[in-house]
N, C-alpha and C. Protein backbone atom coordinates (compact mmCIF):
# COMPACT_ATOMS: atom_id res chain seq x y z
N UNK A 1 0.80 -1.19 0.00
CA UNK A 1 0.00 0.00 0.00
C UNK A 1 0.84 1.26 0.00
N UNK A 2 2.38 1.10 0.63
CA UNK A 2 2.66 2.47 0.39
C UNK A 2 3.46 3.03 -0.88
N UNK A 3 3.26 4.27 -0.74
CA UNK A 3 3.40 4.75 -2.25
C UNK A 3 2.39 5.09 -3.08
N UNK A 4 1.18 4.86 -2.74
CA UNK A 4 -0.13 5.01 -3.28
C UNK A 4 -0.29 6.44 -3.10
N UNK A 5 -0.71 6.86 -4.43
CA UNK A 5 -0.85 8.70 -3.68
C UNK A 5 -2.70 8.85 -4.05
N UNK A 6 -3.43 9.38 -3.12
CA UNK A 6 -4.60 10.35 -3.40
C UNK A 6 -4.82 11.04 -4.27
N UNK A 7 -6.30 10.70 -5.63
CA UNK A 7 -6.36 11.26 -6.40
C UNK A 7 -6.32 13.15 -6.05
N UNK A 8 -5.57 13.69 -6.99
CA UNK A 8 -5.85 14.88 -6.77
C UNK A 8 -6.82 15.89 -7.40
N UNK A 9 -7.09 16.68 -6.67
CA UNK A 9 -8.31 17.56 -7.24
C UNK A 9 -8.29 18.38 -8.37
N UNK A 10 -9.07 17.92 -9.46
CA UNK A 10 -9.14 18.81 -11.25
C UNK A 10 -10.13 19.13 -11.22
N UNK A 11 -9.92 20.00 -11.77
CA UNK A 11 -11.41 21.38 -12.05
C UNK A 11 -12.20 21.61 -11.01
N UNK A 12 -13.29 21.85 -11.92
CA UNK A 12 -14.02 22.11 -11.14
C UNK A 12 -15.39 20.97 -10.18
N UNK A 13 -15.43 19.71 -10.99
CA UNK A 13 -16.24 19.15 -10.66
C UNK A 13 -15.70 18.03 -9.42
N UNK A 14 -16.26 18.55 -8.14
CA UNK A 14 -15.63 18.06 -6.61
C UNK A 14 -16.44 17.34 -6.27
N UNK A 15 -17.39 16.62 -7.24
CA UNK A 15 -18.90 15.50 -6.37
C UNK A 15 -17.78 14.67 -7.00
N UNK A 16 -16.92 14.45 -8.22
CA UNK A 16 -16.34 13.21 -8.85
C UNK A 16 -15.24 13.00 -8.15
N UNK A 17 -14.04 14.00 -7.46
CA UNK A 17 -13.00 13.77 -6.83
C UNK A 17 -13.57 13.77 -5.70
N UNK A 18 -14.51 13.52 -4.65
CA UNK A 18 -15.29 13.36 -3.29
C UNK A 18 -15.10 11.82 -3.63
N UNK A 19 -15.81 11.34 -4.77
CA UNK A 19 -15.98 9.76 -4.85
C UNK A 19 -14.64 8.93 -5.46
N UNK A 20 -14.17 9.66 -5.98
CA UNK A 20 -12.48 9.27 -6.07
C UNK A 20 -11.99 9.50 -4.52
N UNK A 21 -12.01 9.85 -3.73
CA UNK A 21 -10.88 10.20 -2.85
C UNK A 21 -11.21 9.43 -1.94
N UNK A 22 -13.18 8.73 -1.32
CA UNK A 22 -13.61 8.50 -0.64
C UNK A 22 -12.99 6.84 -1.07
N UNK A 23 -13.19 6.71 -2.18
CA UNK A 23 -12.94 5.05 -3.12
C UNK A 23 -11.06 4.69 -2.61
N UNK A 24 -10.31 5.38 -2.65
CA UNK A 24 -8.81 5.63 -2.48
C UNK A 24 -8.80 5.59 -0.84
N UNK A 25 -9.88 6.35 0.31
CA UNK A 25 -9.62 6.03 1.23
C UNK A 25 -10.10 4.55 1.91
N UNK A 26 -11.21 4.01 0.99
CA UNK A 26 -11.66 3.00 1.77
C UNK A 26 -10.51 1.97 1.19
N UNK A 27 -9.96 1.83 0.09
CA UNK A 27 -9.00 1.13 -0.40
C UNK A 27 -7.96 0.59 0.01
N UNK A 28 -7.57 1.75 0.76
CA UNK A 28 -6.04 2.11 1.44
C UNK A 28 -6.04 2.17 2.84
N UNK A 29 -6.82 2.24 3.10
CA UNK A 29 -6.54 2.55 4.90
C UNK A 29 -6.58 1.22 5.96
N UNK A 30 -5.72 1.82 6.76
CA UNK A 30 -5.20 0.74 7.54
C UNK A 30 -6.50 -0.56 7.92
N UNK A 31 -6.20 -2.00 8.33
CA UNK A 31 -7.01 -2.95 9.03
C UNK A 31 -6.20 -3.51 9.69
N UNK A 32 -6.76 -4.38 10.58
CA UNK A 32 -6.14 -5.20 11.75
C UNK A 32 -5.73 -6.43 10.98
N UNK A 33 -4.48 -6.85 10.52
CA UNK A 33 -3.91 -7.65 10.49
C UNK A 33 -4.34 -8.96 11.48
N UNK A 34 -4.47 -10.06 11.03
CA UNK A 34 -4.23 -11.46 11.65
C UNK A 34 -2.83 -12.16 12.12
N UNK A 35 -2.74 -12.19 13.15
CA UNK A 35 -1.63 -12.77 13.63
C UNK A 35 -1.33 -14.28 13.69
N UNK A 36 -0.15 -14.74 12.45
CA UNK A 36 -0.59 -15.96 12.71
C UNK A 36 1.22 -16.47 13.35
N UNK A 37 1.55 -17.86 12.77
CA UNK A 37 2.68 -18.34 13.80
C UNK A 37 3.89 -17.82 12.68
N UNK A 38 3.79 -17.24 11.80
CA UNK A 38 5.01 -16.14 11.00
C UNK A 38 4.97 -15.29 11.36
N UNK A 39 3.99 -14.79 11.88
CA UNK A 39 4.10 -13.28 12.75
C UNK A 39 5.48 -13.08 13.52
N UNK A 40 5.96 -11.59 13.14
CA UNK A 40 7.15 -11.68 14.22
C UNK A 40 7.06 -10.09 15.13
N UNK A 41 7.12 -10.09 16.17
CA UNK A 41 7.40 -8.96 16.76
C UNK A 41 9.05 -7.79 16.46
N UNK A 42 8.95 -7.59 15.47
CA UNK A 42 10.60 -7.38 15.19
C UNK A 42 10.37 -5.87 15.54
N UNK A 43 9.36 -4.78 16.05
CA UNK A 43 9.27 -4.01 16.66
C UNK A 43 8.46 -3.32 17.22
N UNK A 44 8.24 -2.07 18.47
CA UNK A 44 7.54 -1.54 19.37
C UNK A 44 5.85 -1.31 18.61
N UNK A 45 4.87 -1.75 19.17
CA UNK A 45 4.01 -0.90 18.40
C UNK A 45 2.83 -1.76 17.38
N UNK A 46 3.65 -2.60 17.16
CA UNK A 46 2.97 -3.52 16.14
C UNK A 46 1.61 -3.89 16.63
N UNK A 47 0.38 -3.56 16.36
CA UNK A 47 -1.11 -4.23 16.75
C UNK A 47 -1.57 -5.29 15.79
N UNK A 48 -1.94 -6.07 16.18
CA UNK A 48 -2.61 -7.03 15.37
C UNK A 48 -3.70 -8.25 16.48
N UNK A 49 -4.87 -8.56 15.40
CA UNK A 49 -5.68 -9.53 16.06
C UNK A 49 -5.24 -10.77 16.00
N UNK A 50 -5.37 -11.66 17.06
CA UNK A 50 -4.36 -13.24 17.69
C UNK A 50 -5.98 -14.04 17.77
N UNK A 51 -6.18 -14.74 16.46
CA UNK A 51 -7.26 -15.59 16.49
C UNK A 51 -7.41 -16.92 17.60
N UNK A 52 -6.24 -17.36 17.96
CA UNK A 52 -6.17 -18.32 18.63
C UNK A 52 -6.51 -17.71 20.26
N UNK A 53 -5.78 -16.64 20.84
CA UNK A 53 -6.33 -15.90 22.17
C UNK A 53 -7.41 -15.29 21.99
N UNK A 54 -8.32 -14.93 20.89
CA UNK A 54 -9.25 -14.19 20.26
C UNK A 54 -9.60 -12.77 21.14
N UNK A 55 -8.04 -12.31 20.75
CA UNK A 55 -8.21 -10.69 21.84
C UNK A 55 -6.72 -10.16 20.45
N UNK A 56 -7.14 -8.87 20.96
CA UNK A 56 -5.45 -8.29 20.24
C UNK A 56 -4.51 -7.94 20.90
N UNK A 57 -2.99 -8.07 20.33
CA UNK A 57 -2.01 -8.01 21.06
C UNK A 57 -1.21 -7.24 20.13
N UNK A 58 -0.31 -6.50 21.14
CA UNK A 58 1.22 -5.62 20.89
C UNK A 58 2.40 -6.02 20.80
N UNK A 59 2.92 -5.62 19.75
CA UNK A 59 4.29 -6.08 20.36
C UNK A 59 5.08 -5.35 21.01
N UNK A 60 6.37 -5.96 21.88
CA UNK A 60 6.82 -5.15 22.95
C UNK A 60 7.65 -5.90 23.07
N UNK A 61 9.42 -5.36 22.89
CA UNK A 61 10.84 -5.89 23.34
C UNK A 61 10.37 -7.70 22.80
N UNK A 62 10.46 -7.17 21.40
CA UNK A 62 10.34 -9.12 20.84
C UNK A 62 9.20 -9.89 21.16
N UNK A 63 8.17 -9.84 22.07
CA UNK A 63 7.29 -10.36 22.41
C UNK A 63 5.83 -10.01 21.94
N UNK A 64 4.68 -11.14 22.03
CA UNK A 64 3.53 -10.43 21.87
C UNK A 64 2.63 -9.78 23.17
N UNK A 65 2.01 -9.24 23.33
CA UNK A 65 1.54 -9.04 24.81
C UNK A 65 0.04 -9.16 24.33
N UNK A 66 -0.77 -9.92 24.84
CA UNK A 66 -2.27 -9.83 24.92
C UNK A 66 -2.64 -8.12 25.68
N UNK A 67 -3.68 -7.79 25.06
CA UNK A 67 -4.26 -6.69 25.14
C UNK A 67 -5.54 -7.44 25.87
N UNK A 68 -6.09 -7.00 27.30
CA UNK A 68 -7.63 -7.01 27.84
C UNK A 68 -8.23 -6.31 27.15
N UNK A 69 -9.61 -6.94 27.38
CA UNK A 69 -10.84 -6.51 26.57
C UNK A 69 -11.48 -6.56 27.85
N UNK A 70 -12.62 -5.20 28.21
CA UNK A 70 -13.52 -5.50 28.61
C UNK A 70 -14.86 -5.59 28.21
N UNK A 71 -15.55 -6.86 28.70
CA UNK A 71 -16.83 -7.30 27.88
C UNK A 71 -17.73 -6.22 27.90
């Protein structure tokens, strides 16, 4: 995804670049990754959903850390 640039705005007609830009954001924008056993924590920050704990976790100093949920 990166490197992708946002259509940019021509002329005058802004109902067609609204639905270009809206189409480019639903396209592109971030989702929660699945964590599976290739997953690697190789740094701070990393979120992703852990189907097997069925909660999401961080990574932190190489590790995954389960994230609580409250019901």
């Amino acid at each position: 995804m990166s490197g992708q640039l946002p259509p940019a705005p021509l002329g005058d007609k802004w109902n067609i670049w609204g639905e270009r830009i809206n189409k480019f954001i639903v396209n592109t924008r971030n989702k929660l990754e699945f964590k599976d056993s290739e997953s690697k924590a190789s740094e701070n920050g990393i979120l992703m959903w852990d189907a097997v704990q069925d909660c999401p976790v961080v990574s932190k100093n190489g590790a995954w850390i389960k994230i609580k949920l409250d019901p």
